[in-house]
C-alpha atoms as a PDB file:
ATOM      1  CA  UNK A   1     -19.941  -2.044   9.336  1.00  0.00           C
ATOM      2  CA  UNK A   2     -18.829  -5.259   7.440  1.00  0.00           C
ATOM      3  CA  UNK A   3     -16.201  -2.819   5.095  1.00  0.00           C
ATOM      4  CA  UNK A   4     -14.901  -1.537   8.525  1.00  0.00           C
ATOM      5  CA  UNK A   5     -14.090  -4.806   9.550  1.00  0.00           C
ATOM      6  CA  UNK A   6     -12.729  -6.131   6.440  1.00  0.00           C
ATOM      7  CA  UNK A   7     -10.117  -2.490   6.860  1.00  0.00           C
ATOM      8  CA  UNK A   8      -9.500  -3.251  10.293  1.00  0.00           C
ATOM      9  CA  UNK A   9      -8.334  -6.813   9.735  1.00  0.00           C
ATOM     10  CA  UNK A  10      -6.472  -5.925   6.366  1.00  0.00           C
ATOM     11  CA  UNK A  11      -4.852  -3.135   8.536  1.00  0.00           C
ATOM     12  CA  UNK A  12      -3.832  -5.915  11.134  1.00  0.00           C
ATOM     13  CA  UNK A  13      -2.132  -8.164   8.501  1.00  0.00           C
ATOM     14  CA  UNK A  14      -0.198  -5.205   6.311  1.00  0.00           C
ATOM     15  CA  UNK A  15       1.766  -4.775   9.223  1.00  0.00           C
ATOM     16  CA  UNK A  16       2.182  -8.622   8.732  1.00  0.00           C
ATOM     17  CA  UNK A  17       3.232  -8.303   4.816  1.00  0.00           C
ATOM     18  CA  UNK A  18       7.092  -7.539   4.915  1.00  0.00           C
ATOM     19  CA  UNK A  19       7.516  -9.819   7.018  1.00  0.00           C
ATOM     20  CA  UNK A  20       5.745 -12.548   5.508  1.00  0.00           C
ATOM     21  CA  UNK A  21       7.008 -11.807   2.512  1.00  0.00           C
ATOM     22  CA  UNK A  22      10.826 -11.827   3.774  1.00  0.00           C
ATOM     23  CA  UNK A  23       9.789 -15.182   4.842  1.00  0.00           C
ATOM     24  CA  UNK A  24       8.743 -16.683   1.712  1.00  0.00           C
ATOM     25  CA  UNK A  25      12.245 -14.906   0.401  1.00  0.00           C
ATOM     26  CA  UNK A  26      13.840 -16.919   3.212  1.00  0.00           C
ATOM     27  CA  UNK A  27      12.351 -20.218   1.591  1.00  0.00           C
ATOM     28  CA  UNK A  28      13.677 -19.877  -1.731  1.00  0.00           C
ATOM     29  CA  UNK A  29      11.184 -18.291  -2.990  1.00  0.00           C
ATOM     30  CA  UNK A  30      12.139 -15.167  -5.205  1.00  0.00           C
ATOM     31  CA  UNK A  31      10.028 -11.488  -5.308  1.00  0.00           C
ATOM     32  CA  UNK A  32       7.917 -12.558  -8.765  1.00  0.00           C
ATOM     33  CA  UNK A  33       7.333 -15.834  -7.626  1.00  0.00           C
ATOM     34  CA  UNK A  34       5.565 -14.499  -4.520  1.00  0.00           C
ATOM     35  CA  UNK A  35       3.918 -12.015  -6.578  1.00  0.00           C
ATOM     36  CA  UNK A  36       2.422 -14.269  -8.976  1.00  0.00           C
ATOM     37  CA  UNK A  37       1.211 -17.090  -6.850  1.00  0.00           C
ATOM     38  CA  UNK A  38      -0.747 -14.025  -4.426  1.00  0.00           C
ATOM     39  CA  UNK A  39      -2.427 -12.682  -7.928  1.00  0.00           C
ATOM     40  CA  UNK A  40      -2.959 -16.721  -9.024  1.00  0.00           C
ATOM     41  CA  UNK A  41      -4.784 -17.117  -5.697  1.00  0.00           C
ATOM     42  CA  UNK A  42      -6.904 -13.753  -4.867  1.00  0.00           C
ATOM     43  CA  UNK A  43      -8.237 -14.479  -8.860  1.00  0.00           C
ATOM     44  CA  UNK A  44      -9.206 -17.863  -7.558  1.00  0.00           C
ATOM     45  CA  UNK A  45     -11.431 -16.385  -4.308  1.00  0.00           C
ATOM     46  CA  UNK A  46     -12.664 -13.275  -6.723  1.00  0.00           C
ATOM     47  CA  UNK A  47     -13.633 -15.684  -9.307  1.00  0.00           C
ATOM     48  CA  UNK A  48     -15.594 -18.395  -6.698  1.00  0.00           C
ATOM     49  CA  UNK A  49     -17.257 -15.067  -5.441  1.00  0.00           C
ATOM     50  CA  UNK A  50     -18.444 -13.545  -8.269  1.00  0.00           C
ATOM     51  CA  UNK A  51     -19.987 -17.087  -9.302  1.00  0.00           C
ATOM     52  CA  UNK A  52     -21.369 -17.424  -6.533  1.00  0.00           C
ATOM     53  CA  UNK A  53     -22.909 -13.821  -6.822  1.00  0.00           C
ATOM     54  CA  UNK A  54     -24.476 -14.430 -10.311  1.00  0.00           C
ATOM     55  CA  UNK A  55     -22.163 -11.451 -11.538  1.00  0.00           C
ATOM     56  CA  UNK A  56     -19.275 -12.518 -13.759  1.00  0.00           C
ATOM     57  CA  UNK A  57     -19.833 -10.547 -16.603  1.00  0.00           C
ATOM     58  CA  UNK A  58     -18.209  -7.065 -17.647  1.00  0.00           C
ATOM     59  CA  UNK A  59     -19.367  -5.152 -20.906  1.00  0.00           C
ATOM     60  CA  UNK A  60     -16.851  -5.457 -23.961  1.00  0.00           C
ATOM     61  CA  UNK A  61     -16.622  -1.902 -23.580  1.00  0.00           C
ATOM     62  CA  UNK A  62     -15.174  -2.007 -20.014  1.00  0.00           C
ATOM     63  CA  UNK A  63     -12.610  -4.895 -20.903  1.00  0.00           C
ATOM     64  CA  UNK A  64      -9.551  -3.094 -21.969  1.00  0.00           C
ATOM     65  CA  UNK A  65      -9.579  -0.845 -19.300  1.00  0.00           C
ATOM     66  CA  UNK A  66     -10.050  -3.928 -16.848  1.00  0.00           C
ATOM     67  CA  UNK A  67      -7.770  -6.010 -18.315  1.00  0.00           C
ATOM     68  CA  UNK A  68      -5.252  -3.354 -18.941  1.00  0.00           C
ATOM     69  CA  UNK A  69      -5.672  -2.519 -15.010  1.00  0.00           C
ATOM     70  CA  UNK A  70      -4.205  -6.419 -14.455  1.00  0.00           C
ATOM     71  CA  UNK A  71      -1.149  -5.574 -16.346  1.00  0.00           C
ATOM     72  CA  UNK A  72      -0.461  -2.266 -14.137  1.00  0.00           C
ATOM     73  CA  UNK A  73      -2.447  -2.713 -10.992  1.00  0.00           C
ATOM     74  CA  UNK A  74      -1.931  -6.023 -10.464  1.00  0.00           C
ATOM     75  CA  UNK A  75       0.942  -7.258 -12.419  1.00  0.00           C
ATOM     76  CA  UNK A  76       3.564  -4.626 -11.743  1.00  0.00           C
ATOM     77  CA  UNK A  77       2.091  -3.365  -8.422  1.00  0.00           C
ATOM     78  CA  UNK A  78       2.518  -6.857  -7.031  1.00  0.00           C
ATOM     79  CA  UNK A  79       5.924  -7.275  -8.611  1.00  0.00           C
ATOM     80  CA  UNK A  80       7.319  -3.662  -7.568  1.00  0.00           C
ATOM     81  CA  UNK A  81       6.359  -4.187  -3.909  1.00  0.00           C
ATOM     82  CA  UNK A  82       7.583  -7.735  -3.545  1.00  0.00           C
ATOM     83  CA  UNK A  83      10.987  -6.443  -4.965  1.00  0.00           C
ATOM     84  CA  UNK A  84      11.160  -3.140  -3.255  1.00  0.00           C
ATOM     85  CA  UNK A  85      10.326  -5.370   0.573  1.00  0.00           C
ATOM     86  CA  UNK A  86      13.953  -7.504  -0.880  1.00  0.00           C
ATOM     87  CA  UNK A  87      15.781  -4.541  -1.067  1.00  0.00           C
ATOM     88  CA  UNK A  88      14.928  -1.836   1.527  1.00  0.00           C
ATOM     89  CA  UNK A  89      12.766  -3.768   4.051  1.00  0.00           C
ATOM     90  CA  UNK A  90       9.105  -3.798   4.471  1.00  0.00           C
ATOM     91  CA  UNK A  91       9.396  -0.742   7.252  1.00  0.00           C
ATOM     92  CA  UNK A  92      10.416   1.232   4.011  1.00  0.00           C
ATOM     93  CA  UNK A  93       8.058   0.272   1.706  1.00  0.00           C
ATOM     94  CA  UNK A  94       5.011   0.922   3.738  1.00  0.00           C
ATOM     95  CA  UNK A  95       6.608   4.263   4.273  1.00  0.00           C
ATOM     96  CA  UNK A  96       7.227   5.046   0.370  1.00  0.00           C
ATOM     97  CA  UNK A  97       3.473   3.118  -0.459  1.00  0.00           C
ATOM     98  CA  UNK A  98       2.203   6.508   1.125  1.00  0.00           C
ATOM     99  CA  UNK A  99       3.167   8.306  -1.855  1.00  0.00           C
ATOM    100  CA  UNK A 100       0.004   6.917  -2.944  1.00  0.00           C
ATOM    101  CA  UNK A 101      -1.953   9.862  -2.335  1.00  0.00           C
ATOM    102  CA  UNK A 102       0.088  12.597  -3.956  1.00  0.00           C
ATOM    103  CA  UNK A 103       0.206   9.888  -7.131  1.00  0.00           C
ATOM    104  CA  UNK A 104      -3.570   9.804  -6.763  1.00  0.00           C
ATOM    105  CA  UNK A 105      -4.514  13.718  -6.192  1.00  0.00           C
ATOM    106  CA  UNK A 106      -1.875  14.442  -9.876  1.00  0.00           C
ATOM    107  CA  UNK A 107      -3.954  12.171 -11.645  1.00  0.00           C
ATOM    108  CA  UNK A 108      -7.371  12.886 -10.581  1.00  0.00           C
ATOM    109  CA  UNK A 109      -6.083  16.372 -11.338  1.00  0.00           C
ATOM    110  CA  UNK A 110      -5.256  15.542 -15.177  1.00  0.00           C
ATOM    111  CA  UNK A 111      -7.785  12.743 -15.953  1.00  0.00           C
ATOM    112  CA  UNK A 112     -10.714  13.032 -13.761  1.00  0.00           C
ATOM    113  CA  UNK A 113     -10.542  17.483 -13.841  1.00  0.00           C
ATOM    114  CA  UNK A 114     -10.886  17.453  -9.683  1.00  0.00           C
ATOM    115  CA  UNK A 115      -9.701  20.640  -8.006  1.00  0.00           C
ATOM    116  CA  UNK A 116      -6.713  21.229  -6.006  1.00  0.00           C
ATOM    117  CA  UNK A 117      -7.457  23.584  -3.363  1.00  0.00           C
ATOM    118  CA  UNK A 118      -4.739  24.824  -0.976  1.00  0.00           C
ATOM    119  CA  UNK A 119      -5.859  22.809   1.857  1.00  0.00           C
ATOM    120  CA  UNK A 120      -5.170  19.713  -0.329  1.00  0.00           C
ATOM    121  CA  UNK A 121      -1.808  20.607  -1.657  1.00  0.00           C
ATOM    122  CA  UNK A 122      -0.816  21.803   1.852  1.00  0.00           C
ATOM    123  CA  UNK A 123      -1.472  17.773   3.146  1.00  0.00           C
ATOM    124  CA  UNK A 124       0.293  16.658   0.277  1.00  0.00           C
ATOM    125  CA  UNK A 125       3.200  18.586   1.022  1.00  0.00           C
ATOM    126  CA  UNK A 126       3.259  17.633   4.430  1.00  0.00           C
ATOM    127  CA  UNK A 127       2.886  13.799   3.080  1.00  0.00           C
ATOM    128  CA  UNK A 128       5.815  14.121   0.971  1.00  0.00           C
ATOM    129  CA  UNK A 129       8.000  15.768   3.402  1.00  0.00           C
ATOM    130  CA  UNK A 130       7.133  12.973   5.957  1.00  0.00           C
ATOM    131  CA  UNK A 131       7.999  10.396   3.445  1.00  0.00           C
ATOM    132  CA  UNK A 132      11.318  11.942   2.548  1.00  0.00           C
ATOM    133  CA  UNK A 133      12.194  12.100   5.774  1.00  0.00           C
ATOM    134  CA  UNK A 134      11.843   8.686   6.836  1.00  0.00           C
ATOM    135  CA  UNK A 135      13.928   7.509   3.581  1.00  0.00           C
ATOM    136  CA  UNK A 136      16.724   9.639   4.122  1.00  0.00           C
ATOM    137  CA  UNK A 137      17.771   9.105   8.117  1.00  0.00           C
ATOM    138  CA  UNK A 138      19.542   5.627   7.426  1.00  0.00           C
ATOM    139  CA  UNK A 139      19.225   4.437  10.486  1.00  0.00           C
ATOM    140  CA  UNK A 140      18.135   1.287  11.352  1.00  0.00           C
ATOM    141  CA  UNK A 141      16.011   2.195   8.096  1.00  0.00           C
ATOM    142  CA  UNK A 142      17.611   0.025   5.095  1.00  0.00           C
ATOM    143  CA  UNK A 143      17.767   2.688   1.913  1.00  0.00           C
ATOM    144  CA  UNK A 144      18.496   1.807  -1.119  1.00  0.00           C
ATOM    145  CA  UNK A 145      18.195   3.649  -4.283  1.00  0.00           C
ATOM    146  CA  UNK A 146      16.725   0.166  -6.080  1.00  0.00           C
ATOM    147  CA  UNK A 147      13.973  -0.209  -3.367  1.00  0.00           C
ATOM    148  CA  UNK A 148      13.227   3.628  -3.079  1.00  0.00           C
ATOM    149  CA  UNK A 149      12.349   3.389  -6.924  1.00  0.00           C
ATOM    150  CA  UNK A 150      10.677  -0.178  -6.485  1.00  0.00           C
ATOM    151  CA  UNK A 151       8.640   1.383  -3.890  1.00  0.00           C
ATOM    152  CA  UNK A 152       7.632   4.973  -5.878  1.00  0.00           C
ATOM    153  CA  UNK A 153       6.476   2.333  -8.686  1.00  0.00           C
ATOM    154  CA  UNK A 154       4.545   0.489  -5.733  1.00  0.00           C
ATOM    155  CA  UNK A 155       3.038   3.874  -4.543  1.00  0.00           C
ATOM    156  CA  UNK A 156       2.009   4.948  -8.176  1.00  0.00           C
ATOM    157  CA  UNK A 157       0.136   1.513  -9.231  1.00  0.00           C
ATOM    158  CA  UNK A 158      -1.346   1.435  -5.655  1.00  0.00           C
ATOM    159  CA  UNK A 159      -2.611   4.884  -6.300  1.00  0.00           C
ATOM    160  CA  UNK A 160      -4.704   3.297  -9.724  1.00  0.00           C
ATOM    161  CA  UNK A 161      -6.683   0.916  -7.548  1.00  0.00           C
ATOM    162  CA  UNK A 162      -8.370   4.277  -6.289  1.00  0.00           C
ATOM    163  CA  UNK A 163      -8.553   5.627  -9.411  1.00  0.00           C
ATOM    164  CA  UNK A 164     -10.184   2.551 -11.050  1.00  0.00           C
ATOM    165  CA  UNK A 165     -12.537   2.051  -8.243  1.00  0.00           C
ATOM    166  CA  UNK A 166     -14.286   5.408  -8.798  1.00  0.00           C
ATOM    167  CA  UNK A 167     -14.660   4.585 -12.497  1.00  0.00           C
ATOM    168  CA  UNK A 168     -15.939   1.072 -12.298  1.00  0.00           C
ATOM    169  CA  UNK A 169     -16.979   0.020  -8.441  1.00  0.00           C
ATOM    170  CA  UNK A 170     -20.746   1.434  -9.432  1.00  0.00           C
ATOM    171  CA  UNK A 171     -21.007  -0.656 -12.137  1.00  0.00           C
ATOM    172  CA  UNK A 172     -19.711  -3.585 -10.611  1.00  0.00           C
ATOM    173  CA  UNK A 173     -19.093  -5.780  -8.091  1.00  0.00           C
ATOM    174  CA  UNK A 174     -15.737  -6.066  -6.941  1.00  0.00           C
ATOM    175  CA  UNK A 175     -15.559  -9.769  -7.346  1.00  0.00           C
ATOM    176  CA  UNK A 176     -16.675  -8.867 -10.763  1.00  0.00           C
ATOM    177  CA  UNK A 177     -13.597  -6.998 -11.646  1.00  0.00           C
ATOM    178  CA  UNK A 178     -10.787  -8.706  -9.391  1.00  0.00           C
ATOM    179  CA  UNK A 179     -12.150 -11.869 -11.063  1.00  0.00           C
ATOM    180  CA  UNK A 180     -10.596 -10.423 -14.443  1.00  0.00           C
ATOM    181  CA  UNK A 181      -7.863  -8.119 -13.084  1.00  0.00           C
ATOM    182  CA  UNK A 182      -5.843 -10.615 -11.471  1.00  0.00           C
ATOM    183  CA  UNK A 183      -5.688 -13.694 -13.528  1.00  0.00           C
ATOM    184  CA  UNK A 184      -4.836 -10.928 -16.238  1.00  0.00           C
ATOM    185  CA  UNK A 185      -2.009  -9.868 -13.998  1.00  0.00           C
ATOM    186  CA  UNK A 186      -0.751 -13.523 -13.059  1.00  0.00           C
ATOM    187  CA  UNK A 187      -0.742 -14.555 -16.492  1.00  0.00           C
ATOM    188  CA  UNK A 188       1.471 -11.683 -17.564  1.00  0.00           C
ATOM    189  CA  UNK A 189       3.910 -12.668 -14.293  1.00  0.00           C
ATOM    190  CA  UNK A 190       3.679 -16.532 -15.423  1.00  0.00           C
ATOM    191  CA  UNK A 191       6.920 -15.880 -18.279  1.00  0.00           C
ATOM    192  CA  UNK A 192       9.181 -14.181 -15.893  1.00  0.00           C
ATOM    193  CA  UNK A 193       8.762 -16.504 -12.827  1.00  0.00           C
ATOM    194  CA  UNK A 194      11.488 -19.137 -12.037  1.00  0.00           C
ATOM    195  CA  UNK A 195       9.472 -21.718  -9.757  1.00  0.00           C
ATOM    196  CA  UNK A 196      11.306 -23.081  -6.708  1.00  0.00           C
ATOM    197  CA  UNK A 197      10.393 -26.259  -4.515  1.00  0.00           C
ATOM    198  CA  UNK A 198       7.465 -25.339  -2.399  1.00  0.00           C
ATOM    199  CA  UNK A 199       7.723 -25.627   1.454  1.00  0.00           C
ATOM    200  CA  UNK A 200       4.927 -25.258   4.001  1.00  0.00           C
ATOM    201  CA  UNK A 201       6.570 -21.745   5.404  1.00  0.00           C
ATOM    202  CA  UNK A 202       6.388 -20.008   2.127  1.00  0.00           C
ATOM    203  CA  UNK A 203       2.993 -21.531   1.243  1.00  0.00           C
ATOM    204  CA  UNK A 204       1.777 -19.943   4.799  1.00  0.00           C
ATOM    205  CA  UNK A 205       2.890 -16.505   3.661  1.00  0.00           C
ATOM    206  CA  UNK A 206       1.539 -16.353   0.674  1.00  0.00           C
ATOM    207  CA  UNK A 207      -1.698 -17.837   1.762  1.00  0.00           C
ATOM    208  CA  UNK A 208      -1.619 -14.717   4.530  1.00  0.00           C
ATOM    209  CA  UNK A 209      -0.674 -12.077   1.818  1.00  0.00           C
ATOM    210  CA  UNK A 210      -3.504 -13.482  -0.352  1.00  0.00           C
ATOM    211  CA  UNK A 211      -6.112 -12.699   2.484  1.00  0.00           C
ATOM    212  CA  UNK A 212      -4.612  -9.678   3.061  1.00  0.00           C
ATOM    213  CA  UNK A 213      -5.029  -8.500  -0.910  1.00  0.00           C
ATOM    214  CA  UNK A 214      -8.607 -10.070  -1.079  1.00  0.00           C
ATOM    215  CA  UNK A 215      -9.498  -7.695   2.417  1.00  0.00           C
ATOM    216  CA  UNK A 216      -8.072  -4.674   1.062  1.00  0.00           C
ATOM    217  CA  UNK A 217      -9.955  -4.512  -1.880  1.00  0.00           C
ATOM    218  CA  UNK A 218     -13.136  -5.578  -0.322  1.00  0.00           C
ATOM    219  CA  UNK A 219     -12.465  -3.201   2.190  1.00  0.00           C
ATOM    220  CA  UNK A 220     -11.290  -0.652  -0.129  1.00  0.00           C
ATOM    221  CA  UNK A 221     -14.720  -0.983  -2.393  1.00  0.00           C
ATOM    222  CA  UNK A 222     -17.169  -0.577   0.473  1.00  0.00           C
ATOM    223  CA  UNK A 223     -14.949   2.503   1.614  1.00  0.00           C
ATOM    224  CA  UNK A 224     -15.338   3.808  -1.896  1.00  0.00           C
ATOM    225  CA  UNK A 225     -19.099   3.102  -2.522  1.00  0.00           C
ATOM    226  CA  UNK A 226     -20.010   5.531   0.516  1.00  0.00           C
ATOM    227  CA  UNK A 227     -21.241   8.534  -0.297  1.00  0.00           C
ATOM    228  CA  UNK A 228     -19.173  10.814   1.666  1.00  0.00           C
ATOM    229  CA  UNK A 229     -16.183   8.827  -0.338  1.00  0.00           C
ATOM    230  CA  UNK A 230     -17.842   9.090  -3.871  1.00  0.00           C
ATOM    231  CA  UNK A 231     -15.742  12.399  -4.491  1.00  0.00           C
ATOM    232  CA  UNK A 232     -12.675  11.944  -2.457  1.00  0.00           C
ATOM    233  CA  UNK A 233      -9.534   9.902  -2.957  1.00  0.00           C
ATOM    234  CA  UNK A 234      -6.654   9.560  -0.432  1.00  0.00           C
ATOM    235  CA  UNK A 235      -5.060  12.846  -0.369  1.00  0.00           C
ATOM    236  CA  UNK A 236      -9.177  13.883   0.831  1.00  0.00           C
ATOM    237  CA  UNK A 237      -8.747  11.483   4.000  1.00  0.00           C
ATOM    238  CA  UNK A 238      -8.696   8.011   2.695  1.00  0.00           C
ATOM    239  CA  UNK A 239      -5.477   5.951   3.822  1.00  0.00           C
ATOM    240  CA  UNK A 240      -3.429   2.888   1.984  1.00  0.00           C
ATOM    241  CA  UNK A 241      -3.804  -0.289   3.674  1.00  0.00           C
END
């Protein structure tokens, strides 16, 4: 029950994230900058949690892939979605984050050797289609080429966190991991950030964006830990947050 809950209220405040994040914008505050002080702060919670779990270690043979996860799942992901909400609008974003799951079923096709059955490809079509859709009315939709590509790049490192969590989430916590992953990912956002005068609105935002990121993945791990999930991915019936 507790991952449902941590879902439901990560659901509440993604429809929360363009905006906040348009408000931090609004303050000065440029795409990286937001992206690395959200990664600076989820490490921070991750890290108190896995301390206070006992469970801060990961085997030497597991770092690479963990660490190399912060550059890609944390570092770009963050950066690519901060910069596609700038230039198309967080309606748009969320839309092209749901290429997520045809990203996920490709690679779980060529690394992890799952099957793609007709049913499968039939929902991914359908997902694709629905996606293309939405970016191409115009509208009161904002398209731009630079956040359409922004936002693919979101979709694909978004996809990873699924991909990652099947590999590592039964060896580890996910405070364990995140405790790693993120710092990894700020620290490789630290030489490209220009830091601006902090105000109370922007710190608000990214305070709310940080416990949105820290509920998705907790959410996210419980989802993946059940056994009816151990198999799947999103194109099976998961969703993005």
């Amino acid at each position: 029950m507790i991952g449902y809950l941590y879902v439901l209220a990560a659901a509440c405040l993604w429809g929360l994230i363009g905006p906040l994040s348009r408000l931090a914008f609004a303050s000065g505050w440029t795409p990286l900058e937001v992206a690395f002080w959200r990664a600076t702060l989820a490490g921070l919670l991750f890290g108190l949690h896995a301390l206070r779990l006992g469970r801060v270690r990961v085997a030497r043979r597991d770092l690479p892939a963990v660490l190399a996860f912060g550059l890609v799942g944390v570092a770009l992901f963050y950066a690519s979605f901060q910069f596609a909400v700038q230039a198309s609008g967080g309606a748009m974003t969320a839309v092209l984050l749901y290429t997520a799951p045809a990203w996920v079923a490709l690679l779980s096709r060529i690394f992890l050797k799952e099957a793609m059955g007709p049913r499968k490809l039939a929902a991914l079509m359908l997902t694709l289609l629905g996606v293309a859709g939405v970016s191409l009315q115009g509208g009161a939709v904002r398209v731009s080429l630079t956040g359409i590509l922004w936002g693919l790049t979101a979709g694909f490192t978004y996809a990873l966190y699924y991909l990652f969590g099947k590999l590592y989430l039964p060896r580890y916590e996910t405070s364990t991991l995140f405790a790693y992953a993120m710092p990894v990912g700020a620290l490789a956002l630290l030489p490209l950030v220009s830091f601006h005068p902090p105000t109370l609105p922007a710190w608000g935002a990214v305070l709310l964006l940080t416990i949105g990121s820290t509920l998705n993945v907790s959410g996210l791990s419980h989802l993946l830990r059940r056994p009816a999930a151990a198999g799947g991915h999103p194109s099976g019936g998961g969703r993005p947050p």
